[in-house]
C-alpha atoms as a PDB file:
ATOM      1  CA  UNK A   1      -6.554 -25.559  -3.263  1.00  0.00           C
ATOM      2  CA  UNK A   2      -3.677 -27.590  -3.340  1.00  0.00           C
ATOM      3  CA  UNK A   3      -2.341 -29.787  -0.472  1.00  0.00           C
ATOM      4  CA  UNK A   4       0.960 -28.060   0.002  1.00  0.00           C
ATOM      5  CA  UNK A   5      -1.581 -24.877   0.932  1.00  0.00           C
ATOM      6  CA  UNK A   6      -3.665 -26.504   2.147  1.00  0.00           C
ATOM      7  CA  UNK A   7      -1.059 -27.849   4.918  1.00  0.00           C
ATOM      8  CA  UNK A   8       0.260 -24.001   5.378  1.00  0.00           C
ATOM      9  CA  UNK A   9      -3.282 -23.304   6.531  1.00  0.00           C
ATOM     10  CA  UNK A  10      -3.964 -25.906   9.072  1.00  0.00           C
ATOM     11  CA  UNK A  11      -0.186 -25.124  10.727  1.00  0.00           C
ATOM     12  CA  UNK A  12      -0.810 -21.949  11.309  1.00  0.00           C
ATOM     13  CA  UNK A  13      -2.966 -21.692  14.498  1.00  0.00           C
ATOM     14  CA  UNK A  14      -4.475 -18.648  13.367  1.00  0.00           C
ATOM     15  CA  UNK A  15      -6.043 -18.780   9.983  1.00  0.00           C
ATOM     16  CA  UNK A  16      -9.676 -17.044   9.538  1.00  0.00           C
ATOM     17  CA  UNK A  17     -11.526 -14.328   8.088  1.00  0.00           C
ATOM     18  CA  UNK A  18     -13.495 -12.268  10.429  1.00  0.00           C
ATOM     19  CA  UNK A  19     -16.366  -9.485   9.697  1.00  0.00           C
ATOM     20  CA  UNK A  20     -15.226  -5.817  11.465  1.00  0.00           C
ATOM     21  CA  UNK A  21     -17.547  -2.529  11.560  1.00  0.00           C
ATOM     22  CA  UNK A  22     -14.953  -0.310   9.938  1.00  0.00           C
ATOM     23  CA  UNK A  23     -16.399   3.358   9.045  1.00  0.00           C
ATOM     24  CA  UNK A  24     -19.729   2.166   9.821  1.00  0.00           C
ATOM     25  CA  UNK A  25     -19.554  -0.712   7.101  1.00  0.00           C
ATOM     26  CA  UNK A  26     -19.558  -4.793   7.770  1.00  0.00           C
ATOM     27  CA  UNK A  27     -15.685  -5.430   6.390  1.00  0.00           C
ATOM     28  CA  UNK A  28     -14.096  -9.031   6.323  1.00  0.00           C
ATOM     29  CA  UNK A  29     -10.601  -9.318   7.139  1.00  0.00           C
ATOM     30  CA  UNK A  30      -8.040 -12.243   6.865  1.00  0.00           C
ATOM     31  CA  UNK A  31      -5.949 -12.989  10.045  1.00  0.00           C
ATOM     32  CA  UNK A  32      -3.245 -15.454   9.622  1.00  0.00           C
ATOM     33  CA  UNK A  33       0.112 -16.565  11.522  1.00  0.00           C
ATOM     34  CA  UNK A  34       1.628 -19.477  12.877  1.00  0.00           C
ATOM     35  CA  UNK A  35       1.933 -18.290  16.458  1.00  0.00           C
ATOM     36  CA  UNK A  36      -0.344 -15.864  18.410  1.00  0.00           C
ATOM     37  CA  UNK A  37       2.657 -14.255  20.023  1.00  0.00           C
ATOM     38  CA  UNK A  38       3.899 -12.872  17.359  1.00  0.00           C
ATOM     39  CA  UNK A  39       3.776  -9.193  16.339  1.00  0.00           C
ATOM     40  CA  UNK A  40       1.096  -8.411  14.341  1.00  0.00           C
ATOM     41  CA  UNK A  41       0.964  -6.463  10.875  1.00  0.00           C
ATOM     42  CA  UNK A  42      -1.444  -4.451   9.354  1.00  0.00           C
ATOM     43  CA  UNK A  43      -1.378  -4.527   5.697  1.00  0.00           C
ATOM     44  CA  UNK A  44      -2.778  -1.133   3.780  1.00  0.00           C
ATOM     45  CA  UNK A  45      -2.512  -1.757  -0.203  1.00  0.00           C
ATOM     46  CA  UNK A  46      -2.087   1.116  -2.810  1.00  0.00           C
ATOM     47  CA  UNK A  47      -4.301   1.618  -5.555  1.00  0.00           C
ATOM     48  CA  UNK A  48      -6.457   2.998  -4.342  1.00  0.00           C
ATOM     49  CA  UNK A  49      -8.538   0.278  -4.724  1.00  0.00           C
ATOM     50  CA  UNK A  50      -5.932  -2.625  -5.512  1.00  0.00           C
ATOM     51  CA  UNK A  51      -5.474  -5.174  -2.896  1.00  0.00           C
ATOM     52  CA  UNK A  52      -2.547  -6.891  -4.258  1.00  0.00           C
ATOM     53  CA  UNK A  53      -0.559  -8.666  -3.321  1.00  0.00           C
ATOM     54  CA  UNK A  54      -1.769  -9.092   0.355  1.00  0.00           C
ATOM     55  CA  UNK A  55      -5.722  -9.837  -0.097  1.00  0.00           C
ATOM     56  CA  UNK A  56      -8.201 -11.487   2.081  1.00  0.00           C
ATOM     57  CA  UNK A  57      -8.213 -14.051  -1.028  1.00  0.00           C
ATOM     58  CA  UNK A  58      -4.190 -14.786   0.061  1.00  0.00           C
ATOM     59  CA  UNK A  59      -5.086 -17.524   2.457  1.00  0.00           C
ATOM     60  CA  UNK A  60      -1.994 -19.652   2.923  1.00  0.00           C
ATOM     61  CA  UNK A  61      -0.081 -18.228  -0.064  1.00  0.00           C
ATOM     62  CA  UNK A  62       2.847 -16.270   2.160  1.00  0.00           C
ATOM     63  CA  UNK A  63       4.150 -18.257   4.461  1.00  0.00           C
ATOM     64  CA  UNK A  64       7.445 -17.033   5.066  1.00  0.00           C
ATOM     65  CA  UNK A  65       5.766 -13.468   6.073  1.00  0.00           C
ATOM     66  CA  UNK A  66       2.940 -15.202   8.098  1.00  0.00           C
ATOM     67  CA  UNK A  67       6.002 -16.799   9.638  1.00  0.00           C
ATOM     68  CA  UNK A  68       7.394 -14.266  10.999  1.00  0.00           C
ATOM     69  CA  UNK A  69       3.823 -12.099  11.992  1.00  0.00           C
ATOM     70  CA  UNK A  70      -0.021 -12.025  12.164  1.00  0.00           C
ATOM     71  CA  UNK A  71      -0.774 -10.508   9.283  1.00  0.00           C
ATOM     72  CA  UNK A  72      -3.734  -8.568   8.699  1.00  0.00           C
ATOM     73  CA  UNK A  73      -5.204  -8.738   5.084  1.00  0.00           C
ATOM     74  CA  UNK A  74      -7.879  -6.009   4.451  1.00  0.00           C
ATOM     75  CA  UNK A  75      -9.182  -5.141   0.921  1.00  0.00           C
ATOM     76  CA  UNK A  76     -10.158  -2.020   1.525  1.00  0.00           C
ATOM     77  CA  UNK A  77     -13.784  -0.665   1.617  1.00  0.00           C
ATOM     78  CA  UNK A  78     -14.823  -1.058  -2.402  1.00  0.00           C
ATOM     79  CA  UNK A  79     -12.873  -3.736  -3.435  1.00  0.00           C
ATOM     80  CA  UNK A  80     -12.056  -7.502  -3.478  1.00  0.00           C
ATOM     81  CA  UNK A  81     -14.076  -8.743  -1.153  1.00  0.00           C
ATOM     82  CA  UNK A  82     -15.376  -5.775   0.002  1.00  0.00           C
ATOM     83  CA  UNK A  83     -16.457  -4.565  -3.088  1.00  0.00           C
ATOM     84  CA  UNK A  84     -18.996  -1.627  -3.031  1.00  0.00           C
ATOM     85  CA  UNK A  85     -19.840   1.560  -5.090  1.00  0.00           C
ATOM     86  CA  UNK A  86     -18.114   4.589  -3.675  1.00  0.00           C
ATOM     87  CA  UNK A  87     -20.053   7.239  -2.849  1.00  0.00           C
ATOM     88  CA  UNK A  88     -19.288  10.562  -4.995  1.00  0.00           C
ATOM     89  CA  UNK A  89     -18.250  12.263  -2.022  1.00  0.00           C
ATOM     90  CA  UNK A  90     -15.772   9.777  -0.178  1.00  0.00           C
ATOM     91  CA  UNK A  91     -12.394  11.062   1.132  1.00  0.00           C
ATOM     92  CA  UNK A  92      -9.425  10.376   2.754  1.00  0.00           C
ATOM     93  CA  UNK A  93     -10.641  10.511   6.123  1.00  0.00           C
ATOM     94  CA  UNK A  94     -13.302   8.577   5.626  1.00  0.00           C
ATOM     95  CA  UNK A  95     -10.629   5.582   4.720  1.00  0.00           C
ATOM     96  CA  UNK A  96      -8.556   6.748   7.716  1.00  0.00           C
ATOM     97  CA  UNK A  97     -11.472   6.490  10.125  1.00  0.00           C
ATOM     98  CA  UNK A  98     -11.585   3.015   8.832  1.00  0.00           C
ATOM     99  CA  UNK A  99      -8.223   2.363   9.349  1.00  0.00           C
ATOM    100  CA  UNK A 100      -8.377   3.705  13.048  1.00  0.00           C
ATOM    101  CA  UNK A 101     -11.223   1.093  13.878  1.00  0.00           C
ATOM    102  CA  UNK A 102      -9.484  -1.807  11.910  1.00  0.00           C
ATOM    103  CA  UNK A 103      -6.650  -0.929  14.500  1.00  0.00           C
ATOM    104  CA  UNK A 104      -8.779  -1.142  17.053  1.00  0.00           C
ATOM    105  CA  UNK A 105     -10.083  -4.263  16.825  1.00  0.00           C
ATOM    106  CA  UNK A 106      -7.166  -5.652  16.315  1.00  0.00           C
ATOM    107  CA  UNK A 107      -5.517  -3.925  19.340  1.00  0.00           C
ATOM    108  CA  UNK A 108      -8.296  -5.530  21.340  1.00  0.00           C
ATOM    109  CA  UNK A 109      -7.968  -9.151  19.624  1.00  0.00           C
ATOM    110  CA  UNK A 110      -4.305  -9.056  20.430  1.00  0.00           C
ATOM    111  CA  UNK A 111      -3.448  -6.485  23.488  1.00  0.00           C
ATOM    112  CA  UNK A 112      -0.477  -8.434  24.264  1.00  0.00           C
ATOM    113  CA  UNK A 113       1.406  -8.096  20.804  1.00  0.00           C
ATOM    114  CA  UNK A 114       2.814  -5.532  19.168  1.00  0.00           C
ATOM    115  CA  UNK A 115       0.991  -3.624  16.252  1.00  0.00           C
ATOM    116  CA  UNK A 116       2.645  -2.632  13.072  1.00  0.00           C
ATOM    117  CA  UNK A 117       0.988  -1.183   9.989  1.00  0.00           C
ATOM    118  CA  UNK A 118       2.482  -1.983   6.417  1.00  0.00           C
ATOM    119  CA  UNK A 119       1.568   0.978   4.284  1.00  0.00           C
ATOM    120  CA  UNK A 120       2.126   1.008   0.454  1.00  0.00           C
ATOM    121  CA  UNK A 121       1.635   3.364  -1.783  1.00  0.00           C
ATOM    122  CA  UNK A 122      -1.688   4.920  -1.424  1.00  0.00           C
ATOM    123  CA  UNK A 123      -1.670   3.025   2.220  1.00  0.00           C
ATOM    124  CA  UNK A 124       1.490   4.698   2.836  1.00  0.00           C
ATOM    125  CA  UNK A 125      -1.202   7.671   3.020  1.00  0.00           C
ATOM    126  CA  UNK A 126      -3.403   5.792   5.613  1.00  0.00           C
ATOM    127  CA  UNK A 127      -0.201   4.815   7.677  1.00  0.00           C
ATOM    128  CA  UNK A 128       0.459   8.347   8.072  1.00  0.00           C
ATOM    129  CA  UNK A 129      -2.237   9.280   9.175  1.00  0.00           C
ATOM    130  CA  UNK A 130      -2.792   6.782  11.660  1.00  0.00           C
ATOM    131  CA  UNK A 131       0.365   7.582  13.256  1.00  0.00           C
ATOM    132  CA  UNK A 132      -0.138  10.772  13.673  1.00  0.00           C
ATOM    133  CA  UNK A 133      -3.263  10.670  14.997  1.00  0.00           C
ATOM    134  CA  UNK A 134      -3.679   7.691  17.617  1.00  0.00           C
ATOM    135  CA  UNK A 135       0.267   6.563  17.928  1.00  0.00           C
ATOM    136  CA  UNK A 136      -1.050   4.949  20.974  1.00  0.00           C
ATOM    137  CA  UNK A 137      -2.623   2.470  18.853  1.00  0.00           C
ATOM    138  CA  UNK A 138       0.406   1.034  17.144  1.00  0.00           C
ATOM    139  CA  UNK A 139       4.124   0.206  17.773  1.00  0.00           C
ATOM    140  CA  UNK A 140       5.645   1.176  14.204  1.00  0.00           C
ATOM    141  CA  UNK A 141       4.870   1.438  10.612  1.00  0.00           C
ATOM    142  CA  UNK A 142       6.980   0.221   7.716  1.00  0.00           C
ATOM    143  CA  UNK A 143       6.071   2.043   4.466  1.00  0.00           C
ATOM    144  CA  UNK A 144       6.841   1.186   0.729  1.00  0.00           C
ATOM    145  CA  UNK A 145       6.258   4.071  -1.777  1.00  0.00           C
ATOM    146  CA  UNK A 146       5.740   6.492   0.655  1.00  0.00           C
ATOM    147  CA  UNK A 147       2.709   9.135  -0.630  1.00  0.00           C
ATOM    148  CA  UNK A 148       4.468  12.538   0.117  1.00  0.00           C
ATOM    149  CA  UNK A 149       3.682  15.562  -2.048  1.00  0.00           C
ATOM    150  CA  UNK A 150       2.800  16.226  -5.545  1.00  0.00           C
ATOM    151  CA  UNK A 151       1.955  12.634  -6.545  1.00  0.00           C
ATOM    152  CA  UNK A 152       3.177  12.421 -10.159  1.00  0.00           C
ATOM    153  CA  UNK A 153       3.713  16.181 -10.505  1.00  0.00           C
ATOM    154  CA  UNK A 154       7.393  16.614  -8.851  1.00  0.00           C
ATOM    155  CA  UNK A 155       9.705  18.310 -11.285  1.00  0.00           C
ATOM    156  CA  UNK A 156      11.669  14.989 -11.148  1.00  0.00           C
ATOM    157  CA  UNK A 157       8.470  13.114 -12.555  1.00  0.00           C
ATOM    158  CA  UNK A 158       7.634  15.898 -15.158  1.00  0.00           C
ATOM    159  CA  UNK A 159      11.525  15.874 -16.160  1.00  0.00           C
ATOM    160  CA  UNK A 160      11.937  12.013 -16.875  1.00  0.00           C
ATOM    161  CA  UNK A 161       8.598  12.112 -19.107  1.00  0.00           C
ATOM    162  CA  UNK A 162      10.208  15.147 -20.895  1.00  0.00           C
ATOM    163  CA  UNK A 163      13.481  12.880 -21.207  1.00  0.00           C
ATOM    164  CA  UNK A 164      11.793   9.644 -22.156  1.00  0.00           C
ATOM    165  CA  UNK A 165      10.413   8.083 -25.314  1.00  0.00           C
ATOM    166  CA  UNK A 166       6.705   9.201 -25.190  1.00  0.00           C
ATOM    167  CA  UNK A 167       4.985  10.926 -27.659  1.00  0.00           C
ATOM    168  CA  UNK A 168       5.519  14.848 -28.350  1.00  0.00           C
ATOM    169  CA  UNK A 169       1.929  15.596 -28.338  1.00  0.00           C
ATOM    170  CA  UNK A 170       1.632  13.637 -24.819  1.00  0.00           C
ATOM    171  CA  UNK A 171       4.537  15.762 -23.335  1.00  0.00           C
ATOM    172  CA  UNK A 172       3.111  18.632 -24.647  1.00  0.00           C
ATOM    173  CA  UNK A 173       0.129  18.405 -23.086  1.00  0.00           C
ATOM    174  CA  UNK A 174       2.041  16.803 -19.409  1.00  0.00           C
ATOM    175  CA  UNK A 175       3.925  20.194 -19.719  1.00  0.00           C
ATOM    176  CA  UNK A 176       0.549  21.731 -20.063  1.00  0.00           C
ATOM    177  CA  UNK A 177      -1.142  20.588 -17.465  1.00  0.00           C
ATOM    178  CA  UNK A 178       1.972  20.688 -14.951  1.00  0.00           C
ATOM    179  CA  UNK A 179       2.078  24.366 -15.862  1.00  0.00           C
ATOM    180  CA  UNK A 180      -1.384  24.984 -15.307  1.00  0.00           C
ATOM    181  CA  UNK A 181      -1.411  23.008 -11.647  1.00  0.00           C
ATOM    182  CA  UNK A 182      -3.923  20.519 -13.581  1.00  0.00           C
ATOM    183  CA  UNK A 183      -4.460  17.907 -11.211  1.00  0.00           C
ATOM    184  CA  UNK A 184      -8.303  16.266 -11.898  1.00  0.00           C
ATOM    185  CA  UNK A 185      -8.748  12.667 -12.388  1.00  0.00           C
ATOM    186  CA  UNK A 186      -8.171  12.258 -15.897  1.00  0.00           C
ATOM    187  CA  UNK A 187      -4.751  14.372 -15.802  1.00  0.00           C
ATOM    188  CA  UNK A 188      -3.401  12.183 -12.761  1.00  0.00           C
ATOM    189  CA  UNK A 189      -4.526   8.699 -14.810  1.00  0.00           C
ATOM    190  CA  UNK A 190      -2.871  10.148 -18.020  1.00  0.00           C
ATOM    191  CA  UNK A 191       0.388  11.078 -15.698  1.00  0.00           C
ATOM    192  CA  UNK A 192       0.564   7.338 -14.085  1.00  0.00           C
ATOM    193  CA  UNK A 193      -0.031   5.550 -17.392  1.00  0.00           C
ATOM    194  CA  UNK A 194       2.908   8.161 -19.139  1.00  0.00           C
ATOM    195  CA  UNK A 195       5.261   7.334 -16.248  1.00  0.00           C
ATOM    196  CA  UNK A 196       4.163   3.433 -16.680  1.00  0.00           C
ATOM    197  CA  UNK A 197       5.244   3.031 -20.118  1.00  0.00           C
ATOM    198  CA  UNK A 198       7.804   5.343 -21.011  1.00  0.00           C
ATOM    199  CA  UNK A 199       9.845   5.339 -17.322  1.00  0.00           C
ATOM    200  CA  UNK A 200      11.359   3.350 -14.689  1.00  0.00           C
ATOM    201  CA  UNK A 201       9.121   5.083 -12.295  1.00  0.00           C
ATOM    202  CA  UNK A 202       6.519   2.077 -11.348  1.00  0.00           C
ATOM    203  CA  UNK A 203       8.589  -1.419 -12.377  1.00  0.00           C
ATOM    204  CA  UNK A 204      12.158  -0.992 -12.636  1.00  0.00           C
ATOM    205  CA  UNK A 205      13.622  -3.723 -15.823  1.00  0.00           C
ATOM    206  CA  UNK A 206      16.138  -4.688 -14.017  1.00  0.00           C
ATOM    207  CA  UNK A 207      14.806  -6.235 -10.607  1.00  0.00           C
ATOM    208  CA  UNK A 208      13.740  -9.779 -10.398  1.00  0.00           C
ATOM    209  CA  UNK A 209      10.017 -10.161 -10.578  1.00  0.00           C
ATOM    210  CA  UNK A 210       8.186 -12.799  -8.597  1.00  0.00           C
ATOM    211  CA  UNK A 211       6.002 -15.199  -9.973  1.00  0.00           C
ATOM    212  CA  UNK A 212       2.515 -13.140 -10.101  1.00  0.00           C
ATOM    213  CA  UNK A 213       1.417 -16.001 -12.544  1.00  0.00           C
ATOM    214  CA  UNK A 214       1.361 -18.150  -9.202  1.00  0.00           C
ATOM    215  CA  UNK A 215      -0.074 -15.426  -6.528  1.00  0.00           C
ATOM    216  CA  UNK A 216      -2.904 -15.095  -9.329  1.00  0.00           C
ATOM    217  CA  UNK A 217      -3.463 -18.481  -8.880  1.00  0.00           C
ATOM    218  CA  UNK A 218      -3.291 -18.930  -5.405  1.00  0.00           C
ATOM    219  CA  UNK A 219      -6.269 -16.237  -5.095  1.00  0.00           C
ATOM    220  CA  UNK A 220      -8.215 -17.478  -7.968  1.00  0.00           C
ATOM    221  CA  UNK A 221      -8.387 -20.880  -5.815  1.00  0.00           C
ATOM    222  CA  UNK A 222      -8.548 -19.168  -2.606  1.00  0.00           C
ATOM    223  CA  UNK A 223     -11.111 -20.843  -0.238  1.00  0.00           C
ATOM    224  CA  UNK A 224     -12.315 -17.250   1.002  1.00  0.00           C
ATOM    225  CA  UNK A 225     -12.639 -15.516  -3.028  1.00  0.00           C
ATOM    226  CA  UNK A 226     -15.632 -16.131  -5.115  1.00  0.00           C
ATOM    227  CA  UNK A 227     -15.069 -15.032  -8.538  1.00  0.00           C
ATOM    228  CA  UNK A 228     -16.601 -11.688  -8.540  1.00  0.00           C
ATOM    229  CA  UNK A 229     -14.344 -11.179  -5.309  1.00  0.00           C
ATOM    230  CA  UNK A 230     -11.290 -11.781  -7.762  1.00  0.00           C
ATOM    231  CA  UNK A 231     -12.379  -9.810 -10.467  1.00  0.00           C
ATOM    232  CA  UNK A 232     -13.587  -7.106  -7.843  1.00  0.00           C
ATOM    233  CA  UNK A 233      -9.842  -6.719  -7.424  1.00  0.00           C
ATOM    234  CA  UNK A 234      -9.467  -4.699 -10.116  1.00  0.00           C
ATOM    235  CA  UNK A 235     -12.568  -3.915 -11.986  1.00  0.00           C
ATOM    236  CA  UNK A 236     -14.517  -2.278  -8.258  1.00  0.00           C
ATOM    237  CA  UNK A 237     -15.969   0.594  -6.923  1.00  0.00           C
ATOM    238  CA  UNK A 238     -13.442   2.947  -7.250  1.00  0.00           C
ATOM    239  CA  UNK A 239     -14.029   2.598 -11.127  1.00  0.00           C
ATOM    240  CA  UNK A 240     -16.227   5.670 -10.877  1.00  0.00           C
ATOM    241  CA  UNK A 241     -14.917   7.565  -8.416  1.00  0.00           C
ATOM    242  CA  UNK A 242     -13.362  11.014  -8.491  1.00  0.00           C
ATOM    243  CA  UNK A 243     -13.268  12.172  -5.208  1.00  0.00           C
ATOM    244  CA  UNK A 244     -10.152  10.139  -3.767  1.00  0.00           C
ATOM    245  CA  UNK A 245      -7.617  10.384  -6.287  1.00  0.00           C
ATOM    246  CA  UNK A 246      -8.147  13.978  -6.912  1.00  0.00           C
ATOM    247  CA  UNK A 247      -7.837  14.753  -2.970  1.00  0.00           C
ATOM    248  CA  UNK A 248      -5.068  12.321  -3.285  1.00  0.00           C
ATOM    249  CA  UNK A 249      -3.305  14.313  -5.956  1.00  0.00           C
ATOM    250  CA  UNK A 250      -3.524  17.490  -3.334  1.00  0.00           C
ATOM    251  CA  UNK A 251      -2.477  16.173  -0.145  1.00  0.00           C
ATOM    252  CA  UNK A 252       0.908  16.895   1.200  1.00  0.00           C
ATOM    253  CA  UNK A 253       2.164  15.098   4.166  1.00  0.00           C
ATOM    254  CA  UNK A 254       5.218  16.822   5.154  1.00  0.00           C
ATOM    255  CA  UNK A 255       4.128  18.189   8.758  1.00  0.00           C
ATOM    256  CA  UNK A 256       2.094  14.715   9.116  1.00  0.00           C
ATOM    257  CA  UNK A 257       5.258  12.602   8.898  1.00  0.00           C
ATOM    258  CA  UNK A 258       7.922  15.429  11.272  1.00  0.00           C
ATOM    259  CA  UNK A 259       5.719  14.890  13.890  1.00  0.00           C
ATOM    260  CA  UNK A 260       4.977  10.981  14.067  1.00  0.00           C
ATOM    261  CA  UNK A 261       6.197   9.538  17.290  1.00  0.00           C
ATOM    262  CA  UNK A 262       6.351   5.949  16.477  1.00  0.00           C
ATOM    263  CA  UNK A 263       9.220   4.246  14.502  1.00  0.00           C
ATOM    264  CA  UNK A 264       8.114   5.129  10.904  1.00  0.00           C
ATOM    265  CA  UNK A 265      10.456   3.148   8.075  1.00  0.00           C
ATOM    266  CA  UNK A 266       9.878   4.092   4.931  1.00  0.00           C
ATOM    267  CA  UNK A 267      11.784   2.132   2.267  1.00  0.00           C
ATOM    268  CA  UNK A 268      12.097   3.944  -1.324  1.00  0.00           C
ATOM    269  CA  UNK A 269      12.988   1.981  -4.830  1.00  0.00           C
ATOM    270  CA  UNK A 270      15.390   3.835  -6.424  1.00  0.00           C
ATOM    271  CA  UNK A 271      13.590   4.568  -9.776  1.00  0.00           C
ATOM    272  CA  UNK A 272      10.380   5.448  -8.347  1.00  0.00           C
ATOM    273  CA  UNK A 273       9.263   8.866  -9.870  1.00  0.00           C
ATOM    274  CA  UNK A 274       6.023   8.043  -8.785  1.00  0.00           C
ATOM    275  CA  UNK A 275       6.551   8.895  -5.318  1.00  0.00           C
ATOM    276  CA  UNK A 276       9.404  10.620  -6.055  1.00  0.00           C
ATOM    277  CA  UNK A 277      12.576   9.081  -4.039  1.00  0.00           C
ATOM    278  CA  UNK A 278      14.933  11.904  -3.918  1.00  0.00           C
ATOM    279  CA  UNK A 279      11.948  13.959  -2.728  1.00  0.00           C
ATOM    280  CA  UNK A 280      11.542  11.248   0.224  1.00  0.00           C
ATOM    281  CA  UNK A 281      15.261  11.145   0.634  1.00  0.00           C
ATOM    282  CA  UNK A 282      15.610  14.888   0.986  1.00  0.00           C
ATOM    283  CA  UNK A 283      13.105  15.291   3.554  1.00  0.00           C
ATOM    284  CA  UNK A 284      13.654  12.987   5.948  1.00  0.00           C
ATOM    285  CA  UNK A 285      17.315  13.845   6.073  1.00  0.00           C
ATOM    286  CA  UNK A 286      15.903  17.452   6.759  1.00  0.00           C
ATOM    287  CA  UNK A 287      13.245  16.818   8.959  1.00  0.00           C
ATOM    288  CA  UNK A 288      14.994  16.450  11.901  1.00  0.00           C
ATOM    289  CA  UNK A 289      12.363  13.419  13.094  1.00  0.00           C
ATOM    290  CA  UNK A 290      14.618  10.551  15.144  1.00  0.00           C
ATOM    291  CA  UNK A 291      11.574   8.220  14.409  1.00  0.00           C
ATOM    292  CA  UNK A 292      11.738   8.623  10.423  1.00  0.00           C
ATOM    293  CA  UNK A 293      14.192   6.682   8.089  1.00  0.00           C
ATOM    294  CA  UNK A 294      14.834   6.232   4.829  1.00  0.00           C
ATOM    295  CA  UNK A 295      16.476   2.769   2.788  1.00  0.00           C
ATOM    296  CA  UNK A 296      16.751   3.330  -0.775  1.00  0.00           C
ATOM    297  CA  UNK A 297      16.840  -0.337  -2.888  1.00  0.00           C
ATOM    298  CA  UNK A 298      18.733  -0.270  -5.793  1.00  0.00           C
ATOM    299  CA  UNK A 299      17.451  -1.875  -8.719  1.00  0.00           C
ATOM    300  CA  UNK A 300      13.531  -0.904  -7.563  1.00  0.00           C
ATOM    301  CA  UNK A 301      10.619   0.914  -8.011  1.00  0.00           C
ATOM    302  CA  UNK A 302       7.311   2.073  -6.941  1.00  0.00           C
ATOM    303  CA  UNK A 303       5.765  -1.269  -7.457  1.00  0.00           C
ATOM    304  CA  UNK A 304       7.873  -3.555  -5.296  1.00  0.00           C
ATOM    305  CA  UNK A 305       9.639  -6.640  -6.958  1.00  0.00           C
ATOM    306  CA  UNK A 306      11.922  -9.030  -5.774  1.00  0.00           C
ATOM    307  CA  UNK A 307      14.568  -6.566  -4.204  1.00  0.00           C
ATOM    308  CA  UNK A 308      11.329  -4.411  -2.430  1.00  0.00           C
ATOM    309  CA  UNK A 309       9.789  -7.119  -1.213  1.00  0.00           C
ATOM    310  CA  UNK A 310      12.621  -8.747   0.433  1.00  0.00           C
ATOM    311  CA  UNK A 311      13.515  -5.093   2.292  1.00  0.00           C
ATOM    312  CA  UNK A 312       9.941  -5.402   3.740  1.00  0.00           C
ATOM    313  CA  UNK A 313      10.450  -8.922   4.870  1.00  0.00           C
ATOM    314  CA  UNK A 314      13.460  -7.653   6.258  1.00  0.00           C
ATOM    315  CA  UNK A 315      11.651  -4.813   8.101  1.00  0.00           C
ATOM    316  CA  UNK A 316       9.013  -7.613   9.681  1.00  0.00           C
ATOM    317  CA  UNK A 317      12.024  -9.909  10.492  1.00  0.00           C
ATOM    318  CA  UNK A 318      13.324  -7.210  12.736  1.00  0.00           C
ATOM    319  CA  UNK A 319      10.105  -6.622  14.863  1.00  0.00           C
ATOM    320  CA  UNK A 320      10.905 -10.153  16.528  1.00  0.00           C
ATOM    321  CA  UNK A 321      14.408  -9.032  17.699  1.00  0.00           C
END
């Protein structure tokens, strides 16, 4: 660890990993900001199962968000840190019960502060949820990517593969399997790798990427990470599992999200087919819900770069207003 880190660390006066029952399981969780007054943030990372880029291994690596709030690393049950084989029968609610008591705790650690949860992607999912179902809990959400309705199977996904560059036999069998309402595990993986390489859907070409080379760094040397904690990042327990991602693939959140009561921001890239953005777009304008908006960044994607991850600093700059 480096001393320039290492002096980010000791001026924040809260800095530490701490062990929660969440679901029933023994969880660690990094806590980290240079006040204790200031609002806190939950962080929920996509995958599932990819803790990136806010990890318990991120010690000292952000400090312009950490700032600004107490933020709350958690690598979810199964990975990074809390790496574990995923029972065949896990599901959503199981990872929003554990959501629910991570809130909890940290409601109780902090009762004075206000409570935001930063949902991405497949946390976007989680966020939701939690809103709708103790909105006592929390103050606001702020969601990137925000998990909808037919993950990877909108006719705007299936349309831009049919447009792009891949294969003839792969878009034969995408048009297959979108025609069939094929949505197991292996059809879902073959979707997201198809709108990987051949679209704009996850990384958009033309927004500024930050320097991963360094964040991959920063948690390789992180003082919390052992090595299998790093690699458990992306080679985890969710390796095996089916359960999730094909419950994940089926889940519509449309009634979930009209009725959340609590400020709910969801910020869209423009490209992102993954989570399809005019989808988002469309139904929030519709929904008639004062506490849901939408910001489209140009230039963006599904995987935040430069331009996505300065709209959510943005976002956590306004909760000190």
């Amino acid at each position: 660890m480096n001393k320039q880190r290492k002096a980010i660390i000791e001026a924040n006066k809260i800095s530490t990993v701490e062990e929660f029952m969440l679901g029933g399981r023994s969880q660690k969780v990094l806590i980290e900001g240079k006040s204790d007054d200031l609002p806190v943030v939950i962080t929920l990372h996509g995958g599932p199962g990819t803790p990136v880029p806010f990890c318990v291994g991120a010690r000292g690596l952000f400090p312009e968000f950490t700032d600004k709030c107490i933020l709350v690393s958690w690598d979810q049950y199964g990975c990074g840190i809390n790496n574990a084989k995923l029972p065949d029968d896990i599901s959503v609610n199981d990872f929003a019960e554990m959501t629910l008591d991570l809130i909890k705790h940290i409601r109780n650690r902090f009762p004075d502060n206000e409570v935001w949860l930063l949902g991405m992607s497949w946390g976007s999912v989680l966020s939701a949820l939690a809103a709708k179902s103790r909105p006592d809990l929390i103050d606001g959400v702020i969601a990137y990517g925000q998990v909808l309705y037919q993950l990877m199977q909108s006719t705007e996904t299936i349309d831009a593969l049919m447009k792009s560059k891949a294969p003839e036999k792969l878009k034969a069998e995408i048009k297959s399997a979108a025609e069939n309402g094929k949505n197991d595990k292996k059809t879902i993986m073959k979707l997201s790798g198809a709108v990987r390489k051949y679209t704009s859907g996850y990384n958009n070409p033309d927004e500024p990427q930050p320097n991963m080379g360094k964040i991959i760094r920063g948690i390789m040397t992180s003082p919390d990470y052992k090595f299998k904690d790093f690699k458990a990042m992306a080679v985890n327990g969710y390796a095996k599992n089916t359960s999730l991602i094909t419950e994940l693939s089926e889940i519509d959140l449309r009634d979930t999200l009209k009725s959340v009561s609590v400020p709910y921001h969801i910020i869209q890239g423009e490209t992102d087919i993954v989570t399809c953005t005019s989808s988002i777009v469309s139904f929030v304008e519709k929904a008639g819900n004062p506490h849901l908006t939408c910001k489209v960044i140009s230039r963006s994607a599904h995987i935040p770069g430069i331009n996505g991850m300065q709209a959510v600093f943005e976002e956590i700059c306004g909760l000190n207003k």
